[in-house]
N, C-alpha and C. Protein backbone atom coordinates (compact mmCIF):
# COMPACT_ATOMS: atom_id res chain seq x y z
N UNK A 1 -37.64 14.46 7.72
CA UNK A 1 -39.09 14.44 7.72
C UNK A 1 -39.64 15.74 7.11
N UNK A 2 -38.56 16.65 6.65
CA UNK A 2 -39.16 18.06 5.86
C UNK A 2 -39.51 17.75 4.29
N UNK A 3 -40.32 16.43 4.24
CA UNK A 3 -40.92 15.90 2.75
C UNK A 3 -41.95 15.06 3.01
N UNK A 4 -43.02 15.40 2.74
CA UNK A 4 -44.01 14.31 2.32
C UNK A 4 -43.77 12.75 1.44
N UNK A 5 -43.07 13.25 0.63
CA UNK A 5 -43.01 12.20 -0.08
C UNK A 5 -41.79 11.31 0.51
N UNK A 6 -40.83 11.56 1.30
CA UNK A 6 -40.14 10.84 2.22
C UNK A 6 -41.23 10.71 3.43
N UNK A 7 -41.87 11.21 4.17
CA UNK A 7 -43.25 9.97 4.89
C UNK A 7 -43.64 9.19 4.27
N UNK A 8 -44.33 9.25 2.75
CA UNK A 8 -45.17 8.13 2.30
C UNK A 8 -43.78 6.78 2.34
N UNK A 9 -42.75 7.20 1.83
CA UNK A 9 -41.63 6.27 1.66
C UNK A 9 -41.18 5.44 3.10
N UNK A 10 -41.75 6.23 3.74
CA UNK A 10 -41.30 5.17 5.34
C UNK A 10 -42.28 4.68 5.58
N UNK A 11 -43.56 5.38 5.23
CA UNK A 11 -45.13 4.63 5.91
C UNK A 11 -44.94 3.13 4.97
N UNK A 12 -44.87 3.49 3.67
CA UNK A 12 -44.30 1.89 2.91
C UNK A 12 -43.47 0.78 3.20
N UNK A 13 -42.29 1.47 3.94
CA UNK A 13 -41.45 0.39 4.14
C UNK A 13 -41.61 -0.18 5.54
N UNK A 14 -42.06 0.55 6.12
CA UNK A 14 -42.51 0.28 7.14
C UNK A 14 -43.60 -0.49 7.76
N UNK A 15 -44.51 -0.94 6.98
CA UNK A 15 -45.72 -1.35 6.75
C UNK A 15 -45.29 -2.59 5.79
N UNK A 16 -44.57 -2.78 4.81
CA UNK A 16 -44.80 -3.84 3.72
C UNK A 16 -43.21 -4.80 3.69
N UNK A 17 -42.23 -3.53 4.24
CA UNK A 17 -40.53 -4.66 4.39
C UNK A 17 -39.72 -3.96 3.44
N UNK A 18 -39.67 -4.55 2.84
CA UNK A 18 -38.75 -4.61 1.67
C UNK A 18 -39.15 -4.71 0.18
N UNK A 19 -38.81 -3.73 -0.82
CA UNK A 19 -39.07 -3.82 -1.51
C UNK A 19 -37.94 -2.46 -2.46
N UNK A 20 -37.84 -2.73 -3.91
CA UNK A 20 -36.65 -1.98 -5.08
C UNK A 20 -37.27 -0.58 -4.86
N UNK A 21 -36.77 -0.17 -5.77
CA UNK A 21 -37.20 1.83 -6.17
C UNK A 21 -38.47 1.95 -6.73
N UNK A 22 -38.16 0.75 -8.21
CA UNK A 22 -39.29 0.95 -8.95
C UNK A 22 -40.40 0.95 -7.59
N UNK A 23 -40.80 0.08 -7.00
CA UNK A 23 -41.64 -0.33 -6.68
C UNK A 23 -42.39 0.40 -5.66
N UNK A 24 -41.56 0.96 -4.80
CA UNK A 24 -41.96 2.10 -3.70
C UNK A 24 -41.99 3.49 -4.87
N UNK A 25 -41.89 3.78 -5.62
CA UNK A 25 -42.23 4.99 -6.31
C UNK A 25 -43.33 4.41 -6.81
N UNK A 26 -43.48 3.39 -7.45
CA UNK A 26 -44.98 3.27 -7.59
C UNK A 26 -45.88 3.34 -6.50
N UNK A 27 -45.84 2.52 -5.43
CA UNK A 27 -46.73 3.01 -4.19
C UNK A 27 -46.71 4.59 -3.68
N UNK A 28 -45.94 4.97 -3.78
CA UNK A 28 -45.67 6.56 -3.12
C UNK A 28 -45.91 7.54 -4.20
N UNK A 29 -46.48 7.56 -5.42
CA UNK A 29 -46.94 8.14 -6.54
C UNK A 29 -45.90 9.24 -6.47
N UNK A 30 -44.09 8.28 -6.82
CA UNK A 30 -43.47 9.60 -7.18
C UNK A 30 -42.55 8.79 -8.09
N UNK A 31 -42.03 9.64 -9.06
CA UNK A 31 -41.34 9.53 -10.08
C UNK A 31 -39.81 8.61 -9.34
N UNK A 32 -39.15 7.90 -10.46
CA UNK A 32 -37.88 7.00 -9.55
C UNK A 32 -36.63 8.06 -9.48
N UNK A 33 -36.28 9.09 -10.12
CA UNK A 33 -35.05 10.37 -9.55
C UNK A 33 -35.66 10.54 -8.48
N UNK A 34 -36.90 10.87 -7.79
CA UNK A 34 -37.10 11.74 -6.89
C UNK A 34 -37.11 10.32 -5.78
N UNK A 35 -37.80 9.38 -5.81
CA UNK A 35 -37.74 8.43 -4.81
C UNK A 35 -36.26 8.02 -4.31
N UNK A 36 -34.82 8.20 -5.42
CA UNK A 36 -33.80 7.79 -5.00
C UNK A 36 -33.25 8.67 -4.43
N UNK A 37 -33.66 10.02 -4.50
CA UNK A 37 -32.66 10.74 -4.03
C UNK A 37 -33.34 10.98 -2.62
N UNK A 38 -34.67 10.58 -2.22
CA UNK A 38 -35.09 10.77 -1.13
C UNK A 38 -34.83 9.49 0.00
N UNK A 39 -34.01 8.58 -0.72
CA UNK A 39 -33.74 7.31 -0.19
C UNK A 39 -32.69 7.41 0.39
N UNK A 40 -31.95 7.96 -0.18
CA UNK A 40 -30.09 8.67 0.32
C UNK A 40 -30.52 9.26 1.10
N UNK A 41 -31.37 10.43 1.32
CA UNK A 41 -31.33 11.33 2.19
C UNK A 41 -31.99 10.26 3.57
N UNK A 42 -32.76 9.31 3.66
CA UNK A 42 -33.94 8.50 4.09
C UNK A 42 -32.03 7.34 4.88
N UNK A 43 -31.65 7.23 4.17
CA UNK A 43 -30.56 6.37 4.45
C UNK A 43 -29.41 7.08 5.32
N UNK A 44 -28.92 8.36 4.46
CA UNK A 44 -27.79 9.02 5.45
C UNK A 44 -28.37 9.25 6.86
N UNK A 45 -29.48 9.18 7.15
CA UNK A 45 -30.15 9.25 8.43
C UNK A 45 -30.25 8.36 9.28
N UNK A 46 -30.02 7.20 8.39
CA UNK A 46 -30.22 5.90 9.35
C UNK A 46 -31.88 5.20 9.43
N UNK A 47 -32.21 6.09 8.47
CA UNK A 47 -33.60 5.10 8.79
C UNK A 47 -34.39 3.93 7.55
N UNK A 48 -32.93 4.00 6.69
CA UNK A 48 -33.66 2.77 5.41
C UNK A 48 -32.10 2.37 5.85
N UNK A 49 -31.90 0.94 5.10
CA UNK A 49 -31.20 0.52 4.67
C UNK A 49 -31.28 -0.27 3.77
N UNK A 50 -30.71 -0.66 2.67
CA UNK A 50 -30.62 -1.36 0.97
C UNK A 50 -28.85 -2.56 1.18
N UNK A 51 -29.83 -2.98 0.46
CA UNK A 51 -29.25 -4.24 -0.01
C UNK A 51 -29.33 -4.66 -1.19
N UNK A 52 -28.01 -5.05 -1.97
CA UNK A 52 -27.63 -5.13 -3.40
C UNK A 52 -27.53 -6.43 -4.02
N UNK A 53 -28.40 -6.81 -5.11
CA UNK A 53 -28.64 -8.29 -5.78
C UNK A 53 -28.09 -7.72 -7.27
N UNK A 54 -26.40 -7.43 -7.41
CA UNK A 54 -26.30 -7.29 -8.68
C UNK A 54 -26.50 -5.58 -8.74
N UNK A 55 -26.96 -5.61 -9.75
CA UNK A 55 -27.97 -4.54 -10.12
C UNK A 55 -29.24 -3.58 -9.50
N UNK A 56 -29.91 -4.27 -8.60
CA UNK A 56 -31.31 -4.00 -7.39
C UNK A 56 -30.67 -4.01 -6.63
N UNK A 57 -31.16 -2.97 -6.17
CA UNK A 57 -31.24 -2.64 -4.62
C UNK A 57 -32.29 -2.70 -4.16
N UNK A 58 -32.94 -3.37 -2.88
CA UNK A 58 -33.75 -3.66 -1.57
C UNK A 58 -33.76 -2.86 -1.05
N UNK A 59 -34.61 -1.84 -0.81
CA UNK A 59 -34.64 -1.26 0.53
C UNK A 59 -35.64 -1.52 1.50
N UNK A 60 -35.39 -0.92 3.30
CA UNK A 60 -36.07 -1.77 4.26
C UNK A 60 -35.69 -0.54 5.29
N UNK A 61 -36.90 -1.00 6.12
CA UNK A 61 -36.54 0.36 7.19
C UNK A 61 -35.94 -0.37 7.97
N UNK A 62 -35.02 0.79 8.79
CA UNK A 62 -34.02 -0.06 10.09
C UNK A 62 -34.61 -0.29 11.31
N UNK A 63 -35.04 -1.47 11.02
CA UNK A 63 -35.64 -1.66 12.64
C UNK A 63 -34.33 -1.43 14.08
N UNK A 64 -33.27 -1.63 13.31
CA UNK A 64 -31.93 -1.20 14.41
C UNK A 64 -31.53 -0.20 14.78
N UNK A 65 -32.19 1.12 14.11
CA UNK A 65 -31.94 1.95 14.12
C UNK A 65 -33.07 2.75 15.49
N UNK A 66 -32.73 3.30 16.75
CA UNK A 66 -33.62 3.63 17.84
C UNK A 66 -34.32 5.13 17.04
N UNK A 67 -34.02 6.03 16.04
CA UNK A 67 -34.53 6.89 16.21
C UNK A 67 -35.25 6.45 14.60
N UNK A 68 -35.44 5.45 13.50
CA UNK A 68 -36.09 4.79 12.79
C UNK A 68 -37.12 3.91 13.63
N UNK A 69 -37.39 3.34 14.80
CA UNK A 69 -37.99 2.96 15.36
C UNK A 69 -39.07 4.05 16.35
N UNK A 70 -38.58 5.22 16.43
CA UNK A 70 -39.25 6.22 17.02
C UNK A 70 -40.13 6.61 16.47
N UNK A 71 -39.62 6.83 14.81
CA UNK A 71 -40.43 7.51 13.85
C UNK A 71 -41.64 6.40 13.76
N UNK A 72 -41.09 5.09 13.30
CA UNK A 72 -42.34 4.23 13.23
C UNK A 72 -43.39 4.48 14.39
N UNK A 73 -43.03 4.52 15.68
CA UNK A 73 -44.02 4.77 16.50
C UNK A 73 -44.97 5.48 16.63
N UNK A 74 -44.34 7.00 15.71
CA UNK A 74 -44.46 8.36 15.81
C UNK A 74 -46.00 7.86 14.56
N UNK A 75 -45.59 7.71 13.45
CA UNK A 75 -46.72 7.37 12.77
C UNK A 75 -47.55 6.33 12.99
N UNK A 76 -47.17 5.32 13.59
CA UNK A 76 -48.93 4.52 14.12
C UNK A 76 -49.42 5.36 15.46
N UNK A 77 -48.86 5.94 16.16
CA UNK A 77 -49.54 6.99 16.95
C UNK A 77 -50.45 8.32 16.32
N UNK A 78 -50.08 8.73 15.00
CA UNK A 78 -50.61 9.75 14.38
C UNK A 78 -51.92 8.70 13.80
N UNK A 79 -51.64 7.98 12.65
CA UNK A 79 -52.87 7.22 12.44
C UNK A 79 -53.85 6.56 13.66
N UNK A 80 -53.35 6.19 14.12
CA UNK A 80 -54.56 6.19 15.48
C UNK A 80 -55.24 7.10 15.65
N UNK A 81 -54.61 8.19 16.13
CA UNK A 81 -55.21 9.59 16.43
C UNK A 81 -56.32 9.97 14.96
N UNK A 82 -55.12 10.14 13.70
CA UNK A 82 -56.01 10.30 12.97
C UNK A 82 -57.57 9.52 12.46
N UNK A 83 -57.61 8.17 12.44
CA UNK A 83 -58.69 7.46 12.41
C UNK A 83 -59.88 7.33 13.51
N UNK A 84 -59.41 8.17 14.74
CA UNK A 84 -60.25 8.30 15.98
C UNK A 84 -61.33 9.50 16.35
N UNK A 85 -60.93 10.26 14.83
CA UNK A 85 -61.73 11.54 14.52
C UNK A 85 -62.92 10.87 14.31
């Protein structure tokens, strides 16, 4: 969580499912080197996991994962808060 641009990448997957690189670097207004390598890091953690069609990869947050499920909590608790200003 010491990246912004790995939050926007979980607030996405987290919120929308599943979806490739291209596609979450387009929502997360970051270039596709920087979205993949924040995906590995997002993954060795346990909190994405990808799935391979060939060539694409899927990625998806781990709802199986208890401390990927924390985090989700962690941010609809912050947006609450934050929208209650």
């Amino acid at each position: 969580m010491s990246s912004k641009g790995r939050v926007k990448i979980l607030k996405i997957l987290s919120e929308i499912g599943e979806l490739n690189i291209s596609e979450i670097a387009r929502r997360a207004g970051l270039n596709y080197a920087t979205t993949n390598r924040h995906l590995g890091v997002l993954e060795e953690h346990g909190l994405v996991r990808h799935k391979r069609f060939g060539r694409i990869r899927i990625f998806r947050f781990n709802e199986e994962n208890r401390r990927a499920e924390l985090v989700r909590r962690l941010m609809e608790l912050w947006e609450q808060t934050d929208t209650s200003r």
